[in-house]
PDB file of N, CA and C in Angstrom:
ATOM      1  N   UNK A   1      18.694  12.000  -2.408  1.00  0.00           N
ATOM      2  CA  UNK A   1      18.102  10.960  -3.234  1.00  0.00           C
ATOM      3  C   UNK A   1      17.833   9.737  -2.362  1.00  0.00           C
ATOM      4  N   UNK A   2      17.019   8.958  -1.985  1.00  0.00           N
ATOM      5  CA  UNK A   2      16.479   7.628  -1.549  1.00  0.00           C
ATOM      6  C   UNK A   2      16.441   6.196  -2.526  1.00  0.00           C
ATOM      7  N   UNK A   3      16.882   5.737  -1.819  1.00  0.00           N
ATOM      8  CA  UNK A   3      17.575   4.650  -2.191  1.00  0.00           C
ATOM      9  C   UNK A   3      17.129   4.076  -3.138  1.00  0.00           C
ATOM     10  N   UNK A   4      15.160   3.731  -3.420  1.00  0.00           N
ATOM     11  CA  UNK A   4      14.806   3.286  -4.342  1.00  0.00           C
ATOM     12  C   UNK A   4      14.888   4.048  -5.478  1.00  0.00           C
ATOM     13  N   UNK A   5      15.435   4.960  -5.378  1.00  0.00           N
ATOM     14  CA  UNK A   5      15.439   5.868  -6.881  1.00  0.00           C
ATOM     15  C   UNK A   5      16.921   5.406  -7.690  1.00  0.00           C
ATOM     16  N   UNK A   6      17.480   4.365  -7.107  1.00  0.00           N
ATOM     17  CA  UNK A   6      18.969   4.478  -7.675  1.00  0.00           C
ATOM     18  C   UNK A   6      19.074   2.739  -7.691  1.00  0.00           C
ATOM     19  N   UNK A   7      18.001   1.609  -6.860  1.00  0.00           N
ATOM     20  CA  UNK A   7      18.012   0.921  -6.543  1.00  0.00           C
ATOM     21  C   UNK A   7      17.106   0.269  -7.827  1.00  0.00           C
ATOM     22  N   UNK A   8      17.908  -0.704  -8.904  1.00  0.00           N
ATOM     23  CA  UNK A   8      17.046  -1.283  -9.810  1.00  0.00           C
ATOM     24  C   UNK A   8      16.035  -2.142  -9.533  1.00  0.00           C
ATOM     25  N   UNK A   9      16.055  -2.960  -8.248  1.00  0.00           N
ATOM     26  CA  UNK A   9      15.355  -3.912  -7.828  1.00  0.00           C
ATOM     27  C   UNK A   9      14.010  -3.356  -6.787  1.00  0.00           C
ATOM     28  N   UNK A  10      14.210  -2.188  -6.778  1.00  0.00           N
ATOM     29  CA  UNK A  10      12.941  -1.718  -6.082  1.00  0.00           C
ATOM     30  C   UNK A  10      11.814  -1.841  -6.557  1.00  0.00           C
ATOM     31  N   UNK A  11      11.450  -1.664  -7.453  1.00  0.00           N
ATOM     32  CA  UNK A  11       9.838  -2.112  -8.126  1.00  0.00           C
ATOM     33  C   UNK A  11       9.726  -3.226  -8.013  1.00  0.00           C
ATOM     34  N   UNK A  12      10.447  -4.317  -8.490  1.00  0.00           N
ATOM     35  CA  UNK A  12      10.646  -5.924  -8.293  1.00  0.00           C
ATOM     36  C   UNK A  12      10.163  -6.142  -6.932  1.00  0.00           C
ATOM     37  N   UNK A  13      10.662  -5.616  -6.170  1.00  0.00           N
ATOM     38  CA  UNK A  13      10.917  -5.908  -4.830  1.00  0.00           C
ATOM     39  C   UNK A  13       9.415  -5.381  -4.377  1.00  0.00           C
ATOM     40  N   UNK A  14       9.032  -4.427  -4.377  1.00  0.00           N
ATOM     41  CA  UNK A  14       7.605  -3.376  -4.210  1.00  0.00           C
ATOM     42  C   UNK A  14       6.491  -4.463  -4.909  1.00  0.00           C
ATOM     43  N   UNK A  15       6.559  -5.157  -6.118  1.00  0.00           N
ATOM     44  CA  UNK A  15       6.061  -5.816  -6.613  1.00  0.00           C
ATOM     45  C   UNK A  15       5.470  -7.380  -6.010  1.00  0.00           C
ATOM     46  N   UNK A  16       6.575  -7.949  -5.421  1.00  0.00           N
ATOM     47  CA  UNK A  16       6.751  -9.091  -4.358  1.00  0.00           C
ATOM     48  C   UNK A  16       5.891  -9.066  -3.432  1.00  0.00           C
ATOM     49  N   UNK A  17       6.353  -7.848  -3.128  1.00  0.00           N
ATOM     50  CA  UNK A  17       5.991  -7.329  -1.596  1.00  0.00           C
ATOM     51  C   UNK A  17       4.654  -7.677  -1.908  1.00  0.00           C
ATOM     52  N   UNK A  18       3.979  -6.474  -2.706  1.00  0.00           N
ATOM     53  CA  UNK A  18       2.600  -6.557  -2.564  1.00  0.00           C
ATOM     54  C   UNK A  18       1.509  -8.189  -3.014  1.00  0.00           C
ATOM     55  N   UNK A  19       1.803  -8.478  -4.306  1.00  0.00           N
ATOM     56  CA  UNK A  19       1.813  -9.945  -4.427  1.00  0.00           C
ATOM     57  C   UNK A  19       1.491 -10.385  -3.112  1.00  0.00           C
ATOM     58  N   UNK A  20       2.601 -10.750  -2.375  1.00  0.00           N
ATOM     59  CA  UNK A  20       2.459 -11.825  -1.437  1.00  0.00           C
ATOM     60  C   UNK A  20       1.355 -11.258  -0.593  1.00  0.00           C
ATOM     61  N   UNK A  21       1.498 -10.023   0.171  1.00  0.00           N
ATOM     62  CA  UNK A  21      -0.061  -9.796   0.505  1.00  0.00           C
ATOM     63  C   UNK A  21      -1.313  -9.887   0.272  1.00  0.00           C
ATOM     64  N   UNK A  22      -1.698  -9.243  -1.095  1.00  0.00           N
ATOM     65  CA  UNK A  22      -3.032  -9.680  -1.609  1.00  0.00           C
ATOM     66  C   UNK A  22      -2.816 -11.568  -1.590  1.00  0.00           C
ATOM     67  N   UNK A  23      -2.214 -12.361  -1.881  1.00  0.00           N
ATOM     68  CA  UNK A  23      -2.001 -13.744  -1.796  1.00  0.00           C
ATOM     69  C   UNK A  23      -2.408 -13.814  -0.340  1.00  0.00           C
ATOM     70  N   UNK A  24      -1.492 -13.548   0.727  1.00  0.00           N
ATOM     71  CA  UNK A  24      -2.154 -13.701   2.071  1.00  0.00           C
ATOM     72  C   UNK A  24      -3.837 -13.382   2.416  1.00  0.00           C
ATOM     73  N   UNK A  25      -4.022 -12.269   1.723  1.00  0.00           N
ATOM     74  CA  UNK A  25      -5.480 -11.730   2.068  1.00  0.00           C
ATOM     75  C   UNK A  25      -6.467 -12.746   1.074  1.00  0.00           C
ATOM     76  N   UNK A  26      -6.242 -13.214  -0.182  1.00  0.00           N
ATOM     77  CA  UNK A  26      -7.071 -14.057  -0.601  1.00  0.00           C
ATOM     78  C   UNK A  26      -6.939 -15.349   0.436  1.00  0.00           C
ATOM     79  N   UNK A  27      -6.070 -15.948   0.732  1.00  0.00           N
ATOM     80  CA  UNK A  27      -5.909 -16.719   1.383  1.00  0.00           C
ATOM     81  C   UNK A  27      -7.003 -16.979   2.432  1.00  0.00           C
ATOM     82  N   UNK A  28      -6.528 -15.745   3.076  1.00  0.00           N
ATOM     83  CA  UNK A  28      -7.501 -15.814   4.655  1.00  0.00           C
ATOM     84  C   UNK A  28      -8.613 -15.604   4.195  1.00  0.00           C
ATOM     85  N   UNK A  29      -8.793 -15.357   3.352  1.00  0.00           N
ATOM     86  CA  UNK A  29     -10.495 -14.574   2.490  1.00  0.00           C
ATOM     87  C   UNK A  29     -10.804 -13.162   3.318  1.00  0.00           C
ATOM     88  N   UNK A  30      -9.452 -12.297   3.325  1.00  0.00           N
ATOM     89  CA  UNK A  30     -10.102 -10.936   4.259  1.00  0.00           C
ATOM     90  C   UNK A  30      -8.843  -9.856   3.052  1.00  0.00           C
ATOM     91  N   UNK A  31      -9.691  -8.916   2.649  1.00  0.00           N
ATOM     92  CA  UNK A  31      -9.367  -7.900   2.401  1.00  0.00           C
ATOM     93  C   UNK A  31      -8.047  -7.186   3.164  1.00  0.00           C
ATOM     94  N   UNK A  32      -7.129  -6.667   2.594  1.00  0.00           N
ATOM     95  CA  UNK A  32      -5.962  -6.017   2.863  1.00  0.00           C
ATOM     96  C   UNK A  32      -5.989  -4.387   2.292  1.00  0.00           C
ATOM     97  N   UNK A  33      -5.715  -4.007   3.749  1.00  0.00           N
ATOM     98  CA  UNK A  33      -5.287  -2.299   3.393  1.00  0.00           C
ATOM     99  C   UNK A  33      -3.963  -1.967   4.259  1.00  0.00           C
ATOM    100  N   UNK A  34      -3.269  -1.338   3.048  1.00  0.00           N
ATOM    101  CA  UNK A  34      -2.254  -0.398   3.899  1.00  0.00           C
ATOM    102  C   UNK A  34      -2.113   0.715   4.358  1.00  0.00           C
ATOM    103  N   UNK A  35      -1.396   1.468   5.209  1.00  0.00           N
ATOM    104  CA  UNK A  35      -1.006   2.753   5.211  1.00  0.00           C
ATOM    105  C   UNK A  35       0.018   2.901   5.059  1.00  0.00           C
ATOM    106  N   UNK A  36       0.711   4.355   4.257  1.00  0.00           N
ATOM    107  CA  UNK A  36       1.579   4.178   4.381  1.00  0.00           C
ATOM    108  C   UNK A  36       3.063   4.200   5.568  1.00  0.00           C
ATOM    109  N   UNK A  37       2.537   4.596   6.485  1.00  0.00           N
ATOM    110  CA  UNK A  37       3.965   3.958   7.562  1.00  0.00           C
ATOM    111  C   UNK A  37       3.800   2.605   7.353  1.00  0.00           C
ATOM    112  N   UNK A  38       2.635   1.601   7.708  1.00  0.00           N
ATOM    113  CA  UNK A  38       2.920   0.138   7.341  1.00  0.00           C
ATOM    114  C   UNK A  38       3.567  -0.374   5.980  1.00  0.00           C
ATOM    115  N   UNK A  39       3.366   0.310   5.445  1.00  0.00           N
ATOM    116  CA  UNK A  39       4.320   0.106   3.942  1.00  0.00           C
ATOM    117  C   UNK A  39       5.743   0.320   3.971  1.00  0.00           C
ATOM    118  N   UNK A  40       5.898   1.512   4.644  1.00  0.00           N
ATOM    119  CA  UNK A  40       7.284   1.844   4.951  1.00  0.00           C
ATOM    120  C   UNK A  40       8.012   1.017   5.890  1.00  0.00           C
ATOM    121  N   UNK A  41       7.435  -0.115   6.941  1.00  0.00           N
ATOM    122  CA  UNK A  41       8.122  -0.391   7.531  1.00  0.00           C
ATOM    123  C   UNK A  41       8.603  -1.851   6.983  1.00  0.00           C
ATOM    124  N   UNK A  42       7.193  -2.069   6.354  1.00  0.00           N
ATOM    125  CA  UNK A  42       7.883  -3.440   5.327  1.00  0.00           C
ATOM    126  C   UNK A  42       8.815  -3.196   4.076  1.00  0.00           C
ATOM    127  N   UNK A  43       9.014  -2.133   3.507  1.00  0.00           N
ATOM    128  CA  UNK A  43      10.287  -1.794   2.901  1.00  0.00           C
ATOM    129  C   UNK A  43      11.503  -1.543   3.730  1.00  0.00           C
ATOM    130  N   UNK A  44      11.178  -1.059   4.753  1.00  0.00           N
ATOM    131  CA  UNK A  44      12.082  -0.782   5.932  1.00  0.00           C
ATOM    132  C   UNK A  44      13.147  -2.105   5.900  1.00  0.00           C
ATOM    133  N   UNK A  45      11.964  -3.143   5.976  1.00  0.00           N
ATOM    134  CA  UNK A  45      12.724  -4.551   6.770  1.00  0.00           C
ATOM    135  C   UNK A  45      13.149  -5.160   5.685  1.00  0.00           C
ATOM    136  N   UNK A  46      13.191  -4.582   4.298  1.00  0.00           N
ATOM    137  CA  UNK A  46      14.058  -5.284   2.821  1.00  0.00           C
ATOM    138  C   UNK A  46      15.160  -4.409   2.703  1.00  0.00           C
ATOM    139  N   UNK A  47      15.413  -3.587   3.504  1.00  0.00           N
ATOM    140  CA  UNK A  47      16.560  -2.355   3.229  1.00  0.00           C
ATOM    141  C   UNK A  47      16.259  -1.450   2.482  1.00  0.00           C
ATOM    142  N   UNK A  48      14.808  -1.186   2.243  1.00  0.00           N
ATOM    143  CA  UNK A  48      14.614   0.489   1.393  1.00  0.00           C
ATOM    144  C   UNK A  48      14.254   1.401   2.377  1.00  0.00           C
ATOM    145  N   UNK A  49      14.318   2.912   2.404  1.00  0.00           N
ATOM    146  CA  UNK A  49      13.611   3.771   2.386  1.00  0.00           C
ATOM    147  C   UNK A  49      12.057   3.726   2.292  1.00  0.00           C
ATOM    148  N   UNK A  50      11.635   4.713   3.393  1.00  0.00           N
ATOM    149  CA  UNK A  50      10.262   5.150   3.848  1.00  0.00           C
ATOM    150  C   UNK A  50       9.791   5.475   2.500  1.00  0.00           C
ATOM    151  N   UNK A  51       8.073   5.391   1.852  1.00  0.00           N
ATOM    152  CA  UNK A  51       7.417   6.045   1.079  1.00  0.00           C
ATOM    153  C   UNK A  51       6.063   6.512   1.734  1.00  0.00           C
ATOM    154  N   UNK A  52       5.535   7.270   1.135  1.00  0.00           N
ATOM    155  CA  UNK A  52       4.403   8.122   1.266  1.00  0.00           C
ATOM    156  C   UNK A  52       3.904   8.231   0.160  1.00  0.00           C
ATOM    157  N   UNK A  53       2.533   8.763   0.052  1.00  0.00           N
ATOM    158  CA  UNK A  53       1.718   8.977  -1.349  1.00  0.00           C
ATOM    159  C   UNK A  53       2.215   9.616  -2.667  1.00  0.00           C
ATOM    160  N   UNK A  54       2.831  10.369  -2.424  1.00  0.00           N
ATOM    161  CA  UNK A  54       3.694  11.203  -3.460  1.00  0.00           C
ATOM    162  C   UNK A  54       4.256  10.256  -4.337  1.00  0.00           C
ATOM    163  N   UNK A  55       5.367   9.406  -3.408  1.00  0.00           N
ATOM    164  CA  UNK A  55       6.018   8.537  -4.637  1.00  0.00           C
ATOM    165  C   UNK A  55       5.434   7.431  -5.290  1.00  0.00           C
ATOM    166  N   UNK A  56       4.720   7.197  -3.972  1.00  0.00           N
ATOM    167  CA  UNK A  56       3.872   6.185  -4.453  1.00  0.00           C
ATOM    168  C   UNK A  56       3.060   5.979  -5.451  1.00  0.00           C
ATOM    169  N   UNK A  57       2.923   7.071  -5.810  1.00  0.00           N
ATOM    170  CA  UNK A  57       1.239   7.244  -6.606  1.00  0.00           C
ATOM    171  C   UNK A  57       2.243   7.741  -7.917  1.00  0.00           C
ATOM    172  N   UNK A  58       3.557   8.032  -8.131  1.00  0.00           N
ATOM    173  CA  UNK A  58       4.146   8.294  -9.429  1.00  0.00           C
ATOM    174  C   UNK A  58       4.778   6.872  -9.566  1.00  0.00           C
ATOM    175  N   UNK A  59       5.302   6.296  -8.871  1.00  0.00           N
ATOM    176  CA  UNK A  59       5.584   4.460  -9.058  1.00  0.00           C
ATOM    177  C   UNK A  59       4.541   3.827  -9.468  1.00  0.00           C
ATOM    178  N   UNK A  60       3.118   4.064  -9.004  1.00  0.00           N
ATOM    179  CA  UNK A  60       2.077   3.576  -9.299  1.00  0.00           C
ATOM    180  C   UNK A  60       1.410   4.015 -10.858  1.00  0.00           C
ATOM    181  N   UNK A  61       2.069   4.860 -11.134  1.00  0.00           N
ATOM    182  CA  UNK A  61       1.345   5.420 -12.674  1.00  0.00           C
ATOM    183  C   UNK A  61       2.506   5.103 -13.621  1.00  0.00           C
ATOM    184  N   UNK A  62       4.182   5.274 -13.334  1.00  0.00           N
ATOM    185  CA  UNK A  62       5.087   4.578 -14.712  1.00  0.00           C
ATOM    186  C   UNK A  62       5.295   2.973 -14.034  1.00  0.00           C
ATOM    187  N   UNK A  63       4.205   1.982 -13.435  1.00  0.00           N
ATOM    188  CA  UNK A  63       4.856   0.875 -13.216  1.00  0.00           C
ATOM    189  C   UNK A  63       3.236  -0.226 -13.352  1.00  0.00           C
ATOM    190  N   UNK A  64       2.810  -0.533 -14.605  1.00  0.00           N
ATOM    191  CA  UNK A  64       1.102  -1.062 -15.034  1.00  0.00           C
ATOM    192  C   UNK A  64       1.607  -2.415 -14.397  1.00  0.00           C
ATOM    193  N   UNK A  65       2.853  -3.190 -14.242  1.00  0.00           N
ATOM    194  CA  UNK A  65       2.206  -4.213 -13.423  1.00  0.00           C
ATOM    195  C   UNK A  65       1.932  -4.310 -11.855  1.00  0.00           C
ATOM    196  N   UNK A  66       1.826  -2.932 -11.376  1.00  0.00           N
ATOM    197  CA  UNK A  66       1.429  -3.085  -9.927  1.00  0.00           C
ATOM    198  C   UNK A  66      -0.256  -2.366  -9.863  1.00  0.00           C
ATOM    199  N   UNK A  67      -0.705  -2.553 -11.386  1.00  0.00           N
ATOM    200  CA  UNK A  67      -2.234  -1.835 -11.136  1.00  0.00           C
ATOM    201  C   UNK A  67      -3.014  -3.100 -10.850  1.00  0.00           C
ATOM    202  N   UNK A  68      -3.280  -4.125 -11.421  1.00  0.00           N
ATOM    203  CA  UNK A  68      -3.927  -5.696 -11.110  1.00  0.00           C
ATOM    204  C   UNK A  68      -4.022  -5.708  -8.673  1.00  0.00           C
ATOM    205  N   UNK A  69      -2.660  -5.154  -8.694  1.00  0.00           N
ATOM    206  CA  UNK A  69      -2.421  -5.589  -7.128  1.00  0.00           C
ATOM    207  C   UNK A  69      -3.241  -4.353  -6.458  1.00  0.00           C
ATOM    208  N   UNK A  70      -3.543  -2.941  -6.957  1.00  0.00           N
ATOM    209  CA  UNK A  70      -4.192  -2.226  -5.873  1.00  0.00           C
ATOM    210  C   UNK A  70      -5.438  -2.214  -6.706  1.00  0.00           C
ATOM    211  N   UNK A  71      -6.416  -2.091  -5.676  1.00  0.00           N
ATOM    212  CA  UNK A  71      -7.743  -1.580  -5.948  1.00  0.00           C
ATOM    213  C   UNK A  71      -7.744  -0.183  -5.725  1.00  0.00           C
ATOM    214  N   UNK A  72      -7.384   0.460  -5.025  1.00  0.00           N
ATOM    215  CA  UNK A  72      -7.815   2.112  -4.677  1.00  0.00           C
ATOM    216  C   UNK A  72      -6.409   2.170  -3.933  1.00  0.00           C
ATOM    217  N   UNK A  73      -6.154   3.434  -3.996  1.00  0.00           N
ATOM    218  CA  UNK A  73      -5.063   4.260  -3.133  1.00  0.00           C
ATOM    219  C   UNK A  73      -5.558   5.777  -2.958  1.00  0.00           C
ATOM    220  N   UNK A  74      -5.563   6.304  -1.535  1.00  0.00           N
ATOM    221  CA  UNK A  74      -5.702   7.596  -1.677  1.00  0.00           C
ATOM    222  C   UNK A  74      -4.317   8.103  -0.742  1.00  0.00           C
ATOM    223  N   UNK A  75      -4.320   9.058   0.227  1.00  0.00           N
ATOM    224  CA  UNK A  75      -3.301   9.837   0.622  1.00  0.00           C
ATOM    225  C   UNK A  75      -3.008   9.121   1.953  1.00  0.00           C
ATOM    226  N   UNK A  76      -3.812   8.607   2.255  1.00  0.00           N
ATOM    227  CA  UNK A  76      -4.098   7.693   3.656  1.00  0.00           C
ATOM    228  C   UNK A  76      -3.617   6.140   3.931  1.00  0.00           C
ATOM    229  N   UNK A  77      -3.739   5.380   2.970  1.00  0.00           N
ATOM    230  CA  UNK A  77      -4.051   3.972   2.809  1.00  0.00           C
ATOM    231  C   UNK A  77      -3.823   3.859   1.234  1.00  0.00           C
ATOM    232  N   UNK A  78      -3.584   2.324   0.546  1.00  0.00           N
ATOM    233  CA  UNK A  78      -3.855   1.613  -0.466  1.00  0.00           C
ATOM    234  C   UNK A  78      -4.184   0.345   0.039  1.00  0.00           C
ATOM    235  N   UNK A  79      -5.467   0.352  -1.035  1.00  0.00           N
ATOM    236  CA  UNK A  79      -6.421  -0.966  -0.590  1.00  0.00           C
ATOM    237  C   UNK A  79      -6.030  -1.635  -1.842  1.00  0.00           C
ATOM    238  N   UNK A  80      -5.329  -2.783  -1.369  1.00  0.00           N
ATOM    239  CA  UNK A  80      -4.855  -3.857  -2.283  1.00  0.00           C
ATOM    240  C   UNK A  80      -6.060  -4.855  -2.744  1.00  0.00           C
ATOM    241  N   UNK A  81      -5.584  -5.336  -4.164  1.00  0.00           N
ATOM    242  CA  UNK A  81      -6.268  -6.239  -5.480  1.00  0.00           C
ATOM    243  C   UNK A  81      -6.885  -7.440  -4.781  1.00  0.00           C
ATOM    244  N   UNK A  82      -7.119  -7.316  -3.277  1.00  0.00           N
ATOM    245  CA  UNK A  82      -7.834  -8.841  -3.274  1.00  0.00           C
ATOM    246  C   UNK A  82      -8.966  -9.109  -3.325  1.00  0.00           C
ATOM    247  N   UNK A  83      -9.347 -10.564  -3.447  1.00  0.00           N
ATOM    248  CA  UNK A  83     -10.606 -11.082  -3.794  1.00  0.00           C
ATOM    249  C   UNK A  83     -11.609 -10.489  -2.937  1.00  0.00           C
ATOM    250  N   UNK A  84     -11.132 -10.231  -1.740  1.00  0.00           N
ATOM    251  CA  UNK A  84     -12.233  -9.690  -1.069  1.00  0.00           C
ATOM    252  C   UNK A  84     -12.712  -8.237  -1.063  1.00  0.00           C
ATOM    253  N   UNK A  85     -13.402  -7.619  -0.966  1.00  0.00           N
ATOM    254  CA  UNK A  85     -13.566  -6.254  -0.925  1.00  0.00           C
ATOM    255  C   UNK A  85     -13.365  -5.793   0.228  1.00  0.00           C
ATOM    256  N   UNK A  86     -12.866  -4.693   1.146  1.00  0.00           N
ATOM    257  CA  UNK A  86     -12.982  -4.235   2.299  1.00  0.00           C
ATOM    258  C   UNK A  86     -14.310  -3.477   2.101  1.00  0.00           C
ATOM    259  N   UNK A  87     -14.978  -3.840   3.788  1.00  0.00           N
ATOM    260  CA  UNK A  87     -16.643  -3.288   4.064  1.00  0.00           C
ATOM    261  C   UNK A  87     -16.148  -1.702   3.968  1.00  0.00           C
ATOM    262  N   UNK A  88     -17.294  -0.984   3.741  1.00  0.00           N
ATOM    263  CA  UNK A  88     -17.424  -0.171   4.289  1.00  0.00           C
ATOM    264  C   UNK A  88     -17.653   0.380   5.541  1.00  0.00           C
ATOM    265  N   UNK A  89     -16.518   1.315   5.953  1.00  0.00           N
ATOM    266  CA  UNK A  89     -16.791   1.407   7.526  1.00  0.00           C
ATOM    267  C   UNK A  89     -17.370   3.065   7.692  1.00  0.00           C
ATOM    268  N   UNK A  90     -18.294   3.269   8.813  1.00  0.00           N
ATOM    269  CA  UNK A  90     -18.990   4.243   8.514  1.00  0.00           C
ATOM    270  C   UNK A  90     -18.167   5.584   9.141  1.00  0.00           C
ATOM    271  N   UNK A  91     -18.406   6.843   8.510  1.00  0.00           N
ATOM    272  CA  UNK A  91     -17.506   8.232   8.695  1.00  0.00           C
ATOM    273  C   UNK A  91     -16.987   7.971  10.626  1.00  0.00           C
ATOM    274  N   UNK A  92     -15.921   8.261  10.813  1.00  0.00           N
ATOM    275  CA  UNK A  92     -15.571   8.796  12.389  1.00  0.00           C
ATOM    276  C   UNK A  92     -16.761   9.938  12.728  1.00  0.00           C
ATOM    277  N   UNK A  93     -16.985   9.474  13.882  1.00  0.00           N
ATOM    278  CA  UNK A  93     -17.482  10.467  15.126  1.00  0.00           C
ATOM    279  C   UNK A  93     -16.714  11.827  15.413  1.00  0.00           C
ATOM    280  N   UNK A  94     -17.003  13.021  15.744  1.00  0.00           N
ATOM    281  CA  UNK A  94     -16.430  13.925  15.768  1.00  0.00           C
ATOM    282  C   UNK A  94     -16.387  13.410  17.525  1.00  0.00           C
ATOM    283  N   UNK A  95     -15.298  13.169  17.687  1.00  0.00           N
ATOM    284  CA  UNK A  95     -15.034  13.397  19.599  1.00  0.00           C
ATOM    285  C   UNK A  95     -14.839  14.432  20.163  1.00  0.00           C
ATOM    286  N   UNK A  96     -14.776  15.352  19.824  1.00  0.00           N
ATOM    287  CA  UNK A  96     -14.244  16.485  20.238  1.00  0.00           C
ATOM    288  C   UNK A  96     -15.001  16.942  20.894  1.00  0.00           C
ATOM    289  N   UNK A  97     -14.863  17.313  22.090  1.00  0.00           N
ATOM    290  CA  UNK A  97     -15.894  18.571  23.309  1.00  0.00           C
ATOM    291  C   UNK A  97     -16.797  19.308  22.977  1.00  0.00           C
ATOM    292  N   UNK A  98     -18.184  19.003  22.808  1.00  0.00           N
ATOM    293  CA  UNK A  98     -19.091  20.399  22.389  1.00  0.00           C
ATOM    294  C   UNK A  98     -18.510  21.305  23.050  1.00  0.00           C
ATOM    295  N   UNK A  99     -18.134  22.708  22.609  1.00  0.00           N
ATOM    296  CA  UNK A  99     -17.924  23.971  23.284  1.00  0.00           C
ATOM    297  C   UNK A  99     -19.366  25.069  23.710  1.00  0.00           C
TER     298      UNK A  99
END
């Protein structure tokens, strides 16, 4: 079991967290995205346990006041509620060696 599952203040805390980011990103007027290891390491540094999409995305569906804070989440990243939109950046290049 991981810690936020037993830990009452984890959503609170997950809640903060994100808050203050989108706040930073309106601030600067630049769009905020995470991944999740960067997520994990800022829970890291409050004393929780690593997350990944899995939990995330079931915290994210029984917890409606953290829907206002993301705009999109997929398996990769969550692009947080700020004023700004992140651009679109265009598909990766295949680098790989013609064979």
């Amino acid at each position: 079991m991981r810690l936020f599952e037993i830990e009452d203040r984890f959503i609170d805390d997950l809640e903060t967290l994100l808050r203050n980011l989108v706040g930073r990103g309106d601030s600067k007027r630049s769009p905020r995205v995470l991944t999740y290891p960067a997520l994990s390491n800022l829970l890291t540094n409050l004393g929780y346990s690593g997350i990944n999409y899995d939990i995330f995305s079931k915290i994210y569906d029984d917890n409606p006041n953290l829907k206002p804070l993301i705009r999109n989440f997929n398996d990769q990243q969550i692009v947080l509620g700020t004023k700004v939109e992140p651009e679109k950046t265009p598909p990766l290049k295949n680098l790989s060696p013609k064979v």
